[in-house]
PDB file of N, CA and C in Angstrom:
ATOM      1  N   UNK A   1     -20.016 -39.449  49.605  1.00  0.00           N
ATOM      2  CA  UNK A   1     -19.274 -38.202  49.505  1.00  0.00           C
ATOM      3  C   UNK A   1     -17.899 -38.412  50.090  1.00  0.00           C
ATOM      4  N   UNK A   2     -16.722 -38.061  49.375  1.00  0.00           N
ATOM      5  CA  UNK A   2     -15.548 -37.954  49.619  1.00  0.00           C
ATOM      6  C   UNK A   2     -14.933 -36.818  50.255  1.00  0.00           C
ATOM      7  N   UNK A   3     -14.900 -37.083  51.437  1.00  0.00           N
ATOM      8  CA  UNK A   3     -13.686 -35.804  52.093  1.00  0.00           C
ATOM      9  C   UNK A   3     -12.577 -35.594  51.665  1.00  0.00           C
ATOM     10  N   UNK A   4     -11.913 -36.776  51.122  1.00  0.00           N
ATOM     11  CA  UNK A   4     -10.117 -36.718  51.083  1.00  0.00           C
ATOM     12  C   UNK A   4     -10.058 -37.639  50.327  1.00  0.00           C
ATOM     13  N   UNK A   5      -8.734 -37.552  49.438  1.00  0.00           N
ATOM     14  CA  UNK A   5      -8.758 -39.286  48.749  1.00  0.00           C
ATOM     15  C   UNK A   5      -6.726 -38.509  48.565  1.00  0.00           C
ATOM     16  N   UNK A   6      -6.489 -40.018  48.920  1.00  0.00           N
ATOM     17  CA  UNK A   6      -4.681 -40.407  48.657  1.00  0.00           C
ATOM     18  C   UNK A   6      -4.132 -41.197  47.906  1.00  0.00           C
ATOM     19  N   UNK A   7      -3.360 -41.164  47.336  1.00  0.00           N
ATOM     20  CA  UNK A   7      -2.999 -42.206  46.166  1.00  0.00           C
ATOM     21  C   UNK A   7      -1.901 -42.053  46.569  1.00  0.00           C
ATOM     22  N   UNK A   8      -0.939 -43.308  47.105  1.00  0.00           N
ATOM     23  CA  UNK A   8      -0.077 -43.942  46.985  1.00  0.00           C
ATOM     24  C   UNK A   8       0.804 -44.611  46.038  1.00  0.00           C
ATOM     25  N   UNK A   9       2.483 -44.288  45.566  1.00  0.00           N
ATOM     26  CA  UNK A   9       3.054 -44.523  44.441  1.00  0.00           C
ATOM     27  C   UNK A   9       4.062 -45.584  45.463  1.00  0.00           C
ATOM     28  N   UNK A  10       4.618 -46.460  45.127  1.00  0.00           N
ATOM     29  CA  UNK A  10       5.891 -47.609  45.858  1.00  0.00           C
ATOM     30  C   UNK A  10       6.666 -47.993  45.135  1.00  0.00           C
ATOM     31  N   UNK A  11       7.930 -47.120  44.955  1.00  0.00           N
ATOM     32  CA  UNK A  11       8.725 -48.043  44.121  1.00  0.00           C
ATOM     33  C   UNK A  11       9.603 -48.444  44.959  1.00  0.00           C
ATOM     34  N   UNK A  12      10.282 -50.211  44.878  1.00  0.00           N
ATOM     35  CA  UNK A  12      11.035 -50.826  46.018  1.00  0.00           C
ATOM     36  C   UNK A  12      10.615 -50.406  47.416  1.00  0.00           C
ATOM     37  N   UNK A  13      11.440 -49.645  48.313  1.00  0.00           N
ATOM     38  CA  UNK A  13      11.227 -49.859  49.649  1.00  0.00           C
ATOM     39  C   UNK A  13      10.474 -47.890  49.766  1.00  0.00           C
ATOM     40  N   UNK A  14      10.330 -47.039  48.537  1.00  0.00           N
ATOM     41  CA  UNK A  14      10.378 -46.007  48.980  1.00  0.00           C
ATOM     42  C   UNK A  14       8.976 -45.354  48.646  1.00  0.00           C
ATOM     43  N   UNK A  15       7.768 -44.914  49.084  1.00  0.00           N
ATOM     44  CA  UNK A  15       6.577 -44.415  49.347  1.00  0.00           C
ATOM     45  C   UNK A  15       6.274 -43.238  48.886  1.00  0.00           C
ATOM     46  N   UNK A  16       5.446 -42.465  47.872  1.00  0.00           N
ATOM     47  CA  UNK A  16       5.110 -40.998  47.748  1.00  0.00           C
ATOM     48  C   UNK A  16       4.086 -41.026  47.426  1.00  0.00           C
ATOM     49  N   UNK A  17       3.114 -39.350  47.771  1.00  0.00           N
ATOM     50  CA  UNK A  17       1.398 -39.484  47.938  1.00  0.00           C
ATOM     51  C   UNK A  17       1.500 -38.311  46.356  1.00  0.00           C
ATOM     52  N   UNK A  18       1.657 -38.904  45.395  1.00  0.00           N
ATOM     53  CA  UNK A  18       1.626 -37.858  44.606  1.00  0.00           C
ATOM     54  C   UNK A  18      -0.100 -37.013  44.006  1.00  0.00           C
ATOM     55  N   UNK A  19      -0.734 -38.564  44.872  1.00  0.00           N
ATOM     56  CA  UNK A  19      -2.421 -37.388  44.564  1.00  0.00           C
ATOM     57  C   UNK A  19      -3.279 -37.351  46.066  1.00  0.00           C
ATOM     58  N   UNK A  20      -3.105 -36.062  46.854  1.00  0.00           N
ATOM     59  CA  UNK A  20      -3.049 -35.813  47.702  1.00  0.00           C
ATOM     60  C   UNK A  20      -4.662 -34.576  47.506  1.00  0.00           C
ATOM     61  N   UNK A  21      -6.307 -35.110  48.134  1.00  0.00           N
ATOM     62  CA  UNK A  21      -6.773 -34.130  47.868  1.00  0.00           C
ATOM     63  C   UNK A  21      -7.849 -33.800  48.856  1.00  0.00           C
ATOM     64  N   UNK A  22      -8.437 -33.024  49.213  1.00  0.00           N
ATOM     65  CA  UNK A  22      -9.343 -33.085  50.274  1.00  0.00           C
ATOM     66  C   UNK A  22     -10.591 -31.792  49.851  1.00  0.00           C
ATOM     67  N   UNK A  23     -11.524 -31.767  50.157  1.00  0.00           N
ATOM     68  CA  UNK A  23     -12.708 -31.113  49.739  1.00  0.00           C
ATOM     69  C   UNK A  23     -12.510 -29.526  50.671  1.00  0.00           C
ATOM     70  N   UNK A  24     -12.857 -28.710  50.329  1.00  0.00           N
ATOM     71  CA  UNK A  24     -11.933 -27.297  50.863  1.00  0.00           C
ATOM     72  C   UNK A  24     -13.433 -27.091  51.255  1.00  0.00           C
ATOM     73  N   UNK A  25     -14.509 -27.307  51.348  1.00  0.00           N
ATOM     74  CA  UNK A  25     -15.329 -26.810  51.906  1.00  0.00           C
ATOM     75  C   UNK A  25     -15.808 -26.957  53.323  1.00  0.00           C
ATOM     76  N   UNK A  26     -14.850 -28.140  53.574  1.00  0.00           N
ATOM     77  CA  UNK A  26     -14.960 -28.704  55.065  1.00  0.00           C
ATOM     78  C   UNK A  26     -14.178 -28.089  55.932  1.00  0.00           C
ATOM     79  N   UNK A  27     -14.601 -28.056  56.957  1.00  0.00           N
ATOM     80  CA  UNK A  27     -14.359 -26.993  58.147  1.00  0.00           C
ATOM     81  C   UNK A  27     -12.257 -27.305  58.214  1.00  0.00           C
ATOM     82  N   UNK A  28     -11.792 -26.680  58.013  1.00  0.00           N
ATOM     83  CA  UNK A  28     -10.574 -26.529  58.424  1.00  0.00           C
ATOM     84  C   UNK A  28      -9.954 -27.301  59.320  1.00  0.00           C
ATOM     85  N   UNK A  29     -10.754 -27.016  60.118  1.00  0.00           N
ATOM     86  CA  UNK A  29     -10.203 -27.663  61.892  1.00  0.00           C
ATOM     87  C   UNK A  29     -10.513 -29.473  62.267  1.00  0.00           C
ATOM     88  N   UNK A  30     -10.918 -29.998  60.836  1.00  0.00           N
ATOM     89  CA  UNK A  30     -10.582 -30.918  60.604  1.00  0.00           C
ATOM     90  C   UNK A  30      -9.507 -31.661  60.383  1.00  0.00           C
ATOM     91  N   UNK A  31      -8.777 -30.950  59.890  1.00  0.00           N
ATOM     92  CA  UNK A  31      -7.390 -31.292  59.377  1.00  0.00           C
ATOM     93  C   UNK A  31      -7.526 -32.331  58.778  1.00  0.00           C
ATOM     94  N   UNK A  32      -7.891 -32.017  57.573  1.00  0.00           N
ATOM     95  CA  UNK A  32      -8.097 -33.739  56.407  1.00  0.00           C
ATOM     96  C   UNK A  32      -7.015 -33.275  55.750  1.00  0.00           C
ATOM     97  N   UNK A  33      -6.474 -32.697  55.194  1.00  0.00           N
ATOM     98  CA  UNK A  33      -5.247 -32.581  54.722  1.00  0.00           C
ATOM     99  C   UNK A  33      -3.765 -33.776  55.858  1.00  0.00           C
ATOM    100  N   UNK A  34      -3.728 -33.179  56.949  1.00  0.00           N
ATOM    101  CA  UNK A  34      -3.134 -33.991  58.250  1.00  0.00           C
ATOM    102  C   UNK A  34      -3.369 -35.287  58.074  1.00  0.00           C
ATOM    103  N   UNK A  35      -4.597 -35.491  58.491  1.00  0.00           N
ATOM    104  CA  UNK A  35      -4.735 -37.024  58.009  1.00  0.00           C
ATOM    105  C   UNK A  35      -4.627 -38.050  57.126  1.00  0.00           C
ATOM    106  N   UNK A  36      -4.730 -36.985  56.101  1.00  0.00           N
ATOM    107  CA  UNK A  36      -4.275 -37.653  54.620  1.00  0.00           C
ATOM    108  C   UNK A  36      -2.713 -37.891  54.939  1.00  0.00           C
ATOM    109  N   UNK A  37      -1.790 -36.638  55.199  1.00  0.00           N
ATOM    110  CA  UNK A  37      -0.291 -37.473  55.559  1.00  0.00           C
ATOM    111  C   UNK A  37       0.110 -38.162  56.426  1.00  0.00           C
ATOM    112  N   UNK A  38      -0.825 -37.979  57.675  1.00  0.00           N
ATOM    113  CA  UNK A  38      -0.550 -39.322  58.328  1.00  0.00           C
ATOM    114  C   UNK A  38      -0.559 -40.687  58.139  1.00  0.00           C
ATOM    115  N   UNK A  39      -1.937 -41.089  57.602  1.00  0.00           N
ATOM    116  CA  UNK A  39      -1.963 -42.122  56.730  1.00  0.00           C
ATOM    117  C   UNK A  39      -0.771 -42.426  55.647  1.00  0.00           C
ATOM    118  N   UNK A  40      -0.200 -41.768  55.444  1.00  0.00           N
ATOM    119  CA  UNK A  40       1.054 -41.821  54.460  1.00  0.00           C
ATOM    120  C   UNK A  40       2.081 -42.512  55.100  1.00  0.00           C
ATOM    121  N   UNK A  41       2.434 -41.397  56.326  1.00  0.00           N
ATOM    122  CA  UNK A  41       3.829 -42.466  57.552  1.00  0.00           C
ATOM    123  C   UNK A  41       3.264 -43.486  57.596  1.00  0.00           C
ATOM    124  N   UNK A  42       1.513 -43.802  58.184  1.00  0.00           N
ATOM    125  CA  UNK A  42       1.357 -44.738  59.004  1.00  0.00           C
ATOM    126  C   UNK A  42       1.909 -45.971  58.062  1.00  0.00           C
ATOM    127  N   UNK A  43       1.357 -45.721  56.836  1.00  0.00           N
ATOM    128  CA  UNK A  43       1.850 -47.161  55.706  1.00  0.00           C
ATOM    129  C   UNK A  43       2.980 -47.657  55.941  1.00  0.00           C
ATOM    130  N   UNK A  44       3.836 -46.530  55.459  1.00  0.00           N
ATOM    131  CA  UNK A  44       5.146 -46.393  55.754  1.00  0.00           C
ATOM    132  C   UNK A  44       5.828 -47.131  56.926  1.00  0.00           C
ATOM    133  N   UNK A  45       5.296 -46.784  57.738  1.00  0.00           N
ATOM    134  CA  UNK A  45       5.925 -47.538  59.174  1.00  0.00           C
ATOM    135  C   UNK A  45       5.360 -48.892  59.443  1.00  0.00           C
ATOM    136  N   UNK A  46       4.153 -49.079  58.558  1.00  0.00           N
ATOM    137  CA  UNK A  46       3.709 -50.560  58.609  1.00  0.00           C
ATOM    138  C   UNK A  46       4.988 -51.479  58.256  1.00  0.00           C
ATOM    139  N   UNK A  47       4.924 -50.847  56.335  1.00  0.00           N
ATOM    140  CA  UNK A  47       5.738 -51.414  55.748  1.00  0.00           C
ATOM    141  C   UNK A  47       7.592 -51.625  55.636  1.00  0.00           C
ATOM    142  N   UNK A  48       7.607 -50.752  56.276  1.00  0.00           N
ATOM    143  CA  UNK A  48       9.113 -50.305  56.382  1.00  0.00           C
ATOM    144  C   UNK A  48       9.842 -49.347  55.449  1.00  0.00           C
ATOM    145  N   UNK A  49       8.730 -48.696  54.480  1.00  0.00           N
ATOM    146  CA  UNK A  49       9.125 -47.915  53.758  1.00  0.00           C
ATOM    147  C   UNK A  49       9.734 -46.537  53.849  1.00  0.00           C
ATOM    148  N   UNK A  50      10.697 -46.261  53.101  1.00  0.00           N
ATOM    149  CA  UNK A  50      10.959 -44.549  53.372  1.00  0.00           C
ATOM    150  C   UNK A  50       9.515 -43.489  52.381  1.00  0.00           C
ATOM    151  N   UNK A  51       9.836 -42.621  53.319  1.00  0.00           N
ATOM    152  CA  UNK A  51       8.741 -41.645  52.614  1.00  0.00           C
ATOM    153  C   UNK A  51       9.809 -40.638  51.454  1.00  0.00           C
ATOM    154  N   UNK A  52       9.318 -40.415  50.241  1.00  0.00           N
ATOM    155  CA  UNK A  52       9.727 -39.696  49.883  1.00  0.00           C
ATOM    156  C   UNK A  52       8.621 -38.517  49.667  1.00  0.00           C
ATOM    157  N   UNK A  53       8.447 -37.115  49.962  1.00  0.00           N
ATOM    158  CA  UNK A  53       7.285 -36.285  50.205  1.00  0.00           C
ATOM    159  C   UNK A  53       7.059 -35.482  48.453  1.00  0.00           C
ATOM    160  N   UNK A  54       8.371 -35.979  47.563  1.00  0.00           N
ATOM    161  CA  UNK A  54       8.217 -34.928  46.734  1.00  0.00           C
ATOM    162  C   UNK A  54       8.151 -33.642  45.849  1.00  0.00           C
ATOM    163  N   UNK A  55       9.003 -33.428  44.738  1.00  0.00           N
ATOM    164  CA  UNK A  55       8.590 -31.979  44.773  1.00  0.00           C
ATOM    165  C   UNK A  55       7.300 -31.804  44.172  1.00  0.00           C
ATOM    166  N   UNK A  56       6.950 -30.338  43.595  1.00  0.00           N
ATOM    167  CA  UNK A  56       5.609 -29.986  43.808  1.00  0.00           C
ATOM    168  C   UNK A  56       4.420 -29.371  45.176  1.00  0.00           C
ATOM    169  N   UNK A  57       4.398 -28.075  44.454  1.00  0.00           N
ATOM    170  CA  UNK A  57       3.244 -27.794  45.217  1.00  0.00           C
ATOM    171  C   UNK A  57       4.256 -26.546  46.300  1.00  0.00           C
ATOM    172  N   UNK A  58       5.532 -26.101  46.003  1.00  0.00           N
ATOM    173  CA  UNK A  58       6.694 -25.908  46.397  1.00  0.00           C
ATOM    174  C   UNK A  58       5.856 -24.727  47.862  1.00  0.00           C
ATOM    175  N   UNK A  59       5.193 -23.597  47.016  1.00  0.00           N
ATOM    176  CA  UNK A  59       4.754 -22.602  48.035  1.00  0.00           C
ATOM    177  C   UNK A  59       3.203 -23.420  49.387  1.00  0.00           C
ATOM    178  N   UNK A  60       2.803 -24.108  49.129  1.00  0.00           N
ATOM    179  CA  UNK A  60       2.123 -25.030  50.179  1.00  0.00           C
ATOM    180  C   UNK A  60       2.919 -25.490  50.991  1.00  0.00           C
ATOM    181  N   UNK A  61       3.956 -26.213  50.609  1.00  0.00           N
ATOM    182  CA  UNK A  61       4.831 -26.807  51.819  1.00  0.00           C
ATOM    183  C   UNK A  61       5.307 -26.120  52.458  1.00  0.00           C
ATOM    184  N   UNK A  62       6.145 -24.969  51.679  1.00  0.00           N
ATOM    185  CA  UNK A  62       6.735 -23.960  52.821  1.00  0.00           C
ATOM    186  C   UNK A  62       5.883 -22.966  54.132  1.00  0.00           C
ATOM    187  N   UNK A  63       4.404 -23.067  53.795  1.00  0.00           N
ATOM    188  CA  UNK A  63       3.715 -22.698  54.327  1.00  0.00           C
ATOM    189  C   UNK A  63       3.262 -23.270  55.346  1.00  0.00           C
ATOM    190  N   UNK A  64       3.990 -25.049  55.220  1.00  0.00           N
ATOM    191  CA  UNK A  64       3.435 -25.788  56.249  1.00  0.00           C
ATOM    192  C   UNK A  64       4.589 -26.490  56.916  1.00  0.00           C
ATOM    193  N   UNK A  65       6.050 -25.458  56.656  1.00  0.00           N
ATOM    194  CA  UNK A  65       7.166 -25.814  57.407  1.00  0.00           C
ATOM    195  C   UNK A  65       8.117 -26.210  56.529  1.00  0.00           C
ATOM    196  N   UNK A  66       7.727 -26.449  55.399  1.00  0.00           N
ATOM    197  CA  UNK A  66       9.037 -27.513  54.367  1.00  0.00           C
ATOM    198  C   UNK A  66      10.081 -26.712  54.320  1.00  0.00           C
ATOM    199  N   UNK A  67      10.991 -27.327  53.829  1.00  0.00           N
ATOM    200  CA  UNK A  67      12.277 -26.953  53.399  1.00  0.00           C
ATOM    201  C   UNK A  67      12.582 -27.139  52.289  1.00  0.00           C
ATOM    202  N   UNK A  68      13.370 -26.340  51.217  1.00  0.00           N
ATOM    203  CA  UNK A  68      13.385 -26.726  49.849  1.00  0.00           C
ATOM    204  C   UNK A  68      14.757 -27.696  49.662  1.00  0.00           C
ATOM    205  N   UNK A  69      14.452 -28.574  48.935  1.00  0.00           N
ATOM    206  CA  UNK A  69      15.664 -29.922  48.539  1.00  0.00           C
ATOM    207  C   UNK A  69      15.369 -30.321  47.228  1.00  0.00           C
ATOM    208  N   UNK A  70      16.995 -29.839  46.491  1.00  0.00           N
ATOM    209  CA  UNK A  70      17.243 -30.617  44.715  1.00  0.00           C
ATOM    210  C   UNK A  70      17.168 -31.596  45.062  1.00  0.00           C
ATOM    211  N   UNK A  71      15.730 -31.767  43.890  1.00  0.00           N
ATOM    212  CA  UNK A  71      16.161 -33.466  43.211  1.00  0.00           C
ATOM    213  C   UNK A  71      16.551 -33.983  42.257  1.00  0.00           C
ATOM    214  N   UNK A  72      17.574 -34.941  42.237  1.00  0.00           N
ATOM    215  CA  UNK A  72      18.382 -35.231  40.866  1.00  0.00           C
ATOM    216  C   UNK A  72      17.748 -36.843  40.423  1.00  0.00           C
ATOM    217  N   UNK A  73      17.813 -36.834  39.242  1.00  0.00           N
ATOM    218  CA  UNK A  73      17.950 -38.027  38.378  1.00  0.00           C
ATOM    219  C   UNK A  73      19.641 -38.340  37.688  1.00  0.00           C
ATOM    220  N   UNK A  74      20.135 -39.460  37.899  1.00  0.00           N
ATOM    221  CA  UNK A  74      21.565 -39.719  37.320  1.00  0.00           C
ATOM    222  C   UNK A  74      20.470 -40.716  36.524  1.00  0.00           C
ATOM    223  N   UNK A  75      21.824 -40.461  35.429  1.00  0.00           N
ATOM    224  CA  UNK A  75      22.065 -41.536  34.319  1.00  0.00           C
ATOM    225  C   UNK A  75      23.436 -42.444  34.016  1.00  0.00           C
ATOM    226  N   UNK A  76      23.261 -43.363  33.961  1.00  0.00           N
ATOM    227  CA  UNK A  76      24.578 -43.916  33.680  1.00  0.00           C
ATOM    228  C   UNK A  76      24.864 -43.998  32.213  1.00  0.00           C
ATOM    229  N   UNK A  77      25.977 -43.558  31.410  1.00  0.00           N
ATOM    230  CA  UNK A  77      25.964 -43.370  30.009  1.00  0.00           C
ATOM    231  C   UNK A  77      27.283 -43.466  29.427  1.00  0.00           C
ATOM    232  N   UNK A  78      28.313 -44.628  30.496  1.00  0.00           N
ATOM    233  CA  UNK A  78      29.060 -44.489  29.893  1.00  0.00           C
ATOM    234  C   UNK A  78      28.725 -45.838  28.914  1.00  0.00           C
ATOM    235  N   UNK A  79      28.037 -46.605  29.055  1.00  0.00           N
ATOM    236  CA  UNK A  79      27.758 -47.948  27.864  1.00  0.00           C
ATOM    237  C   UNK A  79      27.490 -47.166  26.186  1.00  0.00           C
ATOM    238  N   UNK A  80      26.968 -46.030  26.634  1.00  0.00           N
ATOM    239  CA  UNK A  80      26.368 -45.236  25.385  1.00  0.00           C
ATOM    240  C   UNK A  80      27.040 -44.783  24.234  1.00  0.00           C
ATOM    241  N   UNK A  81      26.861 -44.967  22.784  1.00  0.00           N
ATOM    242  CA  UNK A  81      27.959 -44.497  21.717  1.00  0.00           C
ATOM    243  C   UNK A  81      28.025 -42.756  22.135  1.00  0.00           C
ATOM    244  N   UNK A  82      29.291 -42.471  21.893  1.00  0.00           N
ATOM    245  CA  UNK A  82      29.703 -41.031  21.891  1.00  0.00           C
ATOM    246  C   UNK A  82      28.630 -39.982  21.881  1.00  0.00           C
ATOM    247  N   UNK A  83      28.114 -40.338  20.615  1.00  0.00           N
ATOM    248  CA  UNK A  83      27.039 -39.444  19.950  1.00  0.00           C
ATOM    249  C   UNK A  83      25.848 -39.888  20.809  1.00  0.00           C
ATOM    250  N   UNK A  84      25.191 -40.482  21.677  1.00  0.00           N
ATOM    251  CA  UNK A  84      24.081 -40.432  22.664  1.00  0.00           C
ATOM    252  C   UNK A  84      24.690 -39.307  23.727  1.00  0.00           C
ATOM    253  N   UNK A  85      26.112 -39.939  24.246  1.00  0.00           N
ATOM    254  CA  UNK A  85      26.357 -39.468  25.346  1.00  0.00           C
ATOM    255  C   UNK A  85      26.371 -37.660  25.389  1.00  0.00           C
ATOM    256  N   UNK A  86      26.664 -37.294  23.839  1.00  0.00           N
ATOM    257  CA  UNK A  86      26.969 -35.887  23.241  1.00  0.00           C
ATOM    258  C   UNK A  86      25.437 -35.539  23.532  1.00  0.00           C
ATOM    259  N   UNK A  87      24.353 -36.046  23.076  1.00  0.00           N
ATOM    260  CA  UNK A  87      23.258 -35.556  23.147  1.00  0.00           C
ATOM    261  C   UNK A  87      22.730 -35.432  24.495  1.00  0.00           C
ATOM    262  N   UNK A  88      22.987 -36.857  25.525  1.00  0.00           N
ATOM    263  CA  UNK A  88      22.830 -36.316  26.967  1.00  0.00           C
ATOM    264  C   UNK A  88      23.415 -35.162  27.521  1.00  0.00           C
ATOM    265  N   UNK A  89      24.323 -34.759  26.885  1.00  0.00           N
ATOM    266  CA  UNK A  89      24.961 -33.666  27.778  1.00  0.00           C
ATOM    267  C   UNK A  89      24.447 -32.088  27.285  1.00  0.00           C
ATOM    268  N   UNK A  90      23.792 -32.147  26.000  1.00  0.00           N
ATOM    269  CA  UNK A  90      23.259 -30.878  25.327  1.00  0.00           C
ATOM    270  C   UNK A  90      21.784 -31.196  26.029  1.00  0.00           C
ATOM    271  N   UNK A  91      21.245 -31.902  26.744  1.00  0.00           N
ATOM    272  CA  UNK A  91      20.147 -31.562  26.935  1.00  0.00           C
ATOM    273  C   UNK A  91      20.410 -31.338  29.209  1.00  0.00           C
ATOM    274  N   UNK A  92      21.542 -32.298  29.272  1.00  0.00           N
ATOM    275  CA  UNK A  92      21.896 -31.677  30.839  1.00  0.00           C
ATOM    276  C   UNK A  92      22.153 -30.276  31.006  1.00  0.00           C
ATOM    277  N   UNK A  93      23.260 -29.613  29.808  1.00  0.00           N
ATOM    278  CA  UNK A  93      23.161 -28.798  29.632  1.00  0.00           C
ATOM    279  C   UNK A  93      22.157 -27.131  30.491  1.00  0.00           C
ATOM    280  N   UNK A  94      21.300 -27.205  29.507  1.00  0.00           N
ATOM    281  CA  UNK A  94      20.134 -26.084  30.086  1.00  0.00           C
ATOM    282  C   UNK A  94      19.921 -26.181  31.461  1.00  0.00           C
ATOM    283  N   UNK A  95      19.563 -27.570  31.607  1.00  0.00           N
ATOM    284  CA  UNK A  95      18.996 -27.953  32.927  1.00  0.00           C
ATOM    285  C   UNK A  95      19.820 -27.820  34.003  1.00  0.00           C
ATOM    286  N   UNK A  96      21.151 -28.034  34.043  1.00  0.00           N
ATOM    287  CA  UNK A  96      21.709 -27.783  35.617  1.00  0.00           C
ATOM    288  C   UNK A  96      22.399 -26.808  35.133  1.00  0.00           C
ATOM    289  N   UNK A  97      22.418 -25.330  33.886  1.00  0.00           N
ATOM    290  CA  UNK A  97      23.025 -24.429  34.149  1.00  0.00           C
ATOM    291  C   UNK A  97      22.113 -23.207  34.408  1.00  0.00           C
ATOM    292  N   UNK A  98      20.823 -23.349  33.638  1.00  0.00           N
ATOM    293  CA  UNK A  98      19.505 -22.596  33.742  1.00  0.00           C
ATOM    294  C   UNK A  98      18.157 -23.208  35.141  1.00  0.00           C
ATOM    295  N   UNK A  99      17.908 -24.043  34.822  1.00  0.00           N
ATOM    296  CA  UNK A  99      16.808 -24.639  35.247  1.00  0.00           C
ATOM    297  C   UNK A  99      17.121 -25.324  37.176  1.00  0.00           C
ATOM    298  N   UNK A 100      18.011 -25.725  37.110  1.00  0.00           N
ATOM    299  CA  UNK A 100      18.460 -25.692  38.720  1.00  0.00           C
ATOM    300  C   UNK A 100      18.718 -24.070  38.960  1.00  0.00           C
ATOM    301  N   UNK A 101      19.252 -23.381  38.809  1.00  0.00           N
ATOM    302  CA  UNK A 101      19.152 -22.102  39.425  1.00  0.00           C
ATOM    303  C   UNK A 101      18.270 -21.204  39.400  1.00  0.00           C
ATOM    304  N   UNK A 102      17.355 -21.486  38.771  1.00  0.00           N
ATOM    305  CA  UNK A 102      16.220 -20.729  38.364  1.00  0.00           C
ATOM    306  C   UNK A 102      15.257 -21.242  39.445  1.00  0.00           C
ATOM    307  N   UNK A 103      14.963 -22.607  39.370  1.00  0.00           N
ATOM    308  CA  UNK A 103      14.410 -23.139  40.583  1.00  0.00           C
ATOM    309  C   UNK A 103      14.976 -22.716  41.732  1.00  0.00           C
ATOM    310  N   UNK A 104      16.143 -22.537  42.030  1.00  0.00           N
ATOM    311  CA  UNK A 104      16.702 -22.052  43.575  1.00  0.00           C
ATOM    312  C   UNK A 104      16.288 -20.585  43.879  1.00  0.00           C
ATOM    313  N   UNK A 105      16.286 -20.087  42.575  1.00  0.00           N
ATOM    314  CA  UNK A 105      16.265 -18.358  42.993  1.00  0.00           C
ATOM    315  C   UNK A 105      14.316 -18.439  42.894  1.00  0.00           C
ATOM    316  N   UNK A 106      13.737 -18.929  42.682  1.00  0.00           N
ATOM    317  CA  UNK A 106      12.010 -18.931  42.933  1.00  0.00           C
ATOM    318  C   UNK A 106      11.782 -19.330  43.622  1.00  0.00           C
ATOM    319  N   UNK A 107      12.789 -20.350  44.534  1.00  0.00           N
ATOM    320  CA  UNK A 107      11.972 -21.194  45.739  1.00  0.00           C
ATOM    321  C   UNK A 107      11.224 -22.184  45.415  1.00  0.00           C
ATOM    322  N   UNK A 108      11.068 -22.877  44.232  1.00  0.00           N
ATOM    323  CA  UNK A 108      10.404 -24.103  44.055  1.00  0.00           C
ATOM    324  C   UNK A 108      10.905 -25.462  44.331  1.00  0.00           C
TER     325      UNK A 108
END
């Protein structure tokens, strides 16, 4: 029987627990959730890795202290013919004029 199970993602030097789960029927005051992120630094500090914690799950974290932080993806596009670069920008578009503010004003 499984109390908790963590899955660990590493790309280069930087660490995230993107499957993070623990059995809710167990007494609370266990703190298997806790332990599950500890085990996370502890890697981390084995390895020398940075933690990155993630978005997702936005109203849990704040419940457990988080703070909300954009995350961006860049692209580099100037190698790209015109017409790619035209299409990257109709699809950046929505996203950082709708979809980043929409996320800010929900708190996710």
């Amino acid at each position: 029987h499984l109390d908790g199970v963590l899955g660990l993602f590493v790309v280069g030097r930087t660490v995230t627990a993107p499957i993070v789960g623990y059995d809710l029927s167990v007494d609370r005051r266990r703190g298997l959730y806790r332990l599950l992120m500890a085990l996370v630094f502890e890697r981390a500090a084995e390895n020398g890795w940075r933690v990155n914690l993630s978005s997702g799950a936005a109203h849990f974290k704040r419940l457990r202290g988080g703070r909300p932080a954009t995350e961006y993806a860049a692209i580099h596009s100037a190698h790209l013919s015109p017409g790619r670069r035209a299409a990257l920008a109709a699809l950046m578009a929505p996203v950082n004029g709708i979809g980043i503010p929409l996320m800010r004003w929900l708190h996710l």
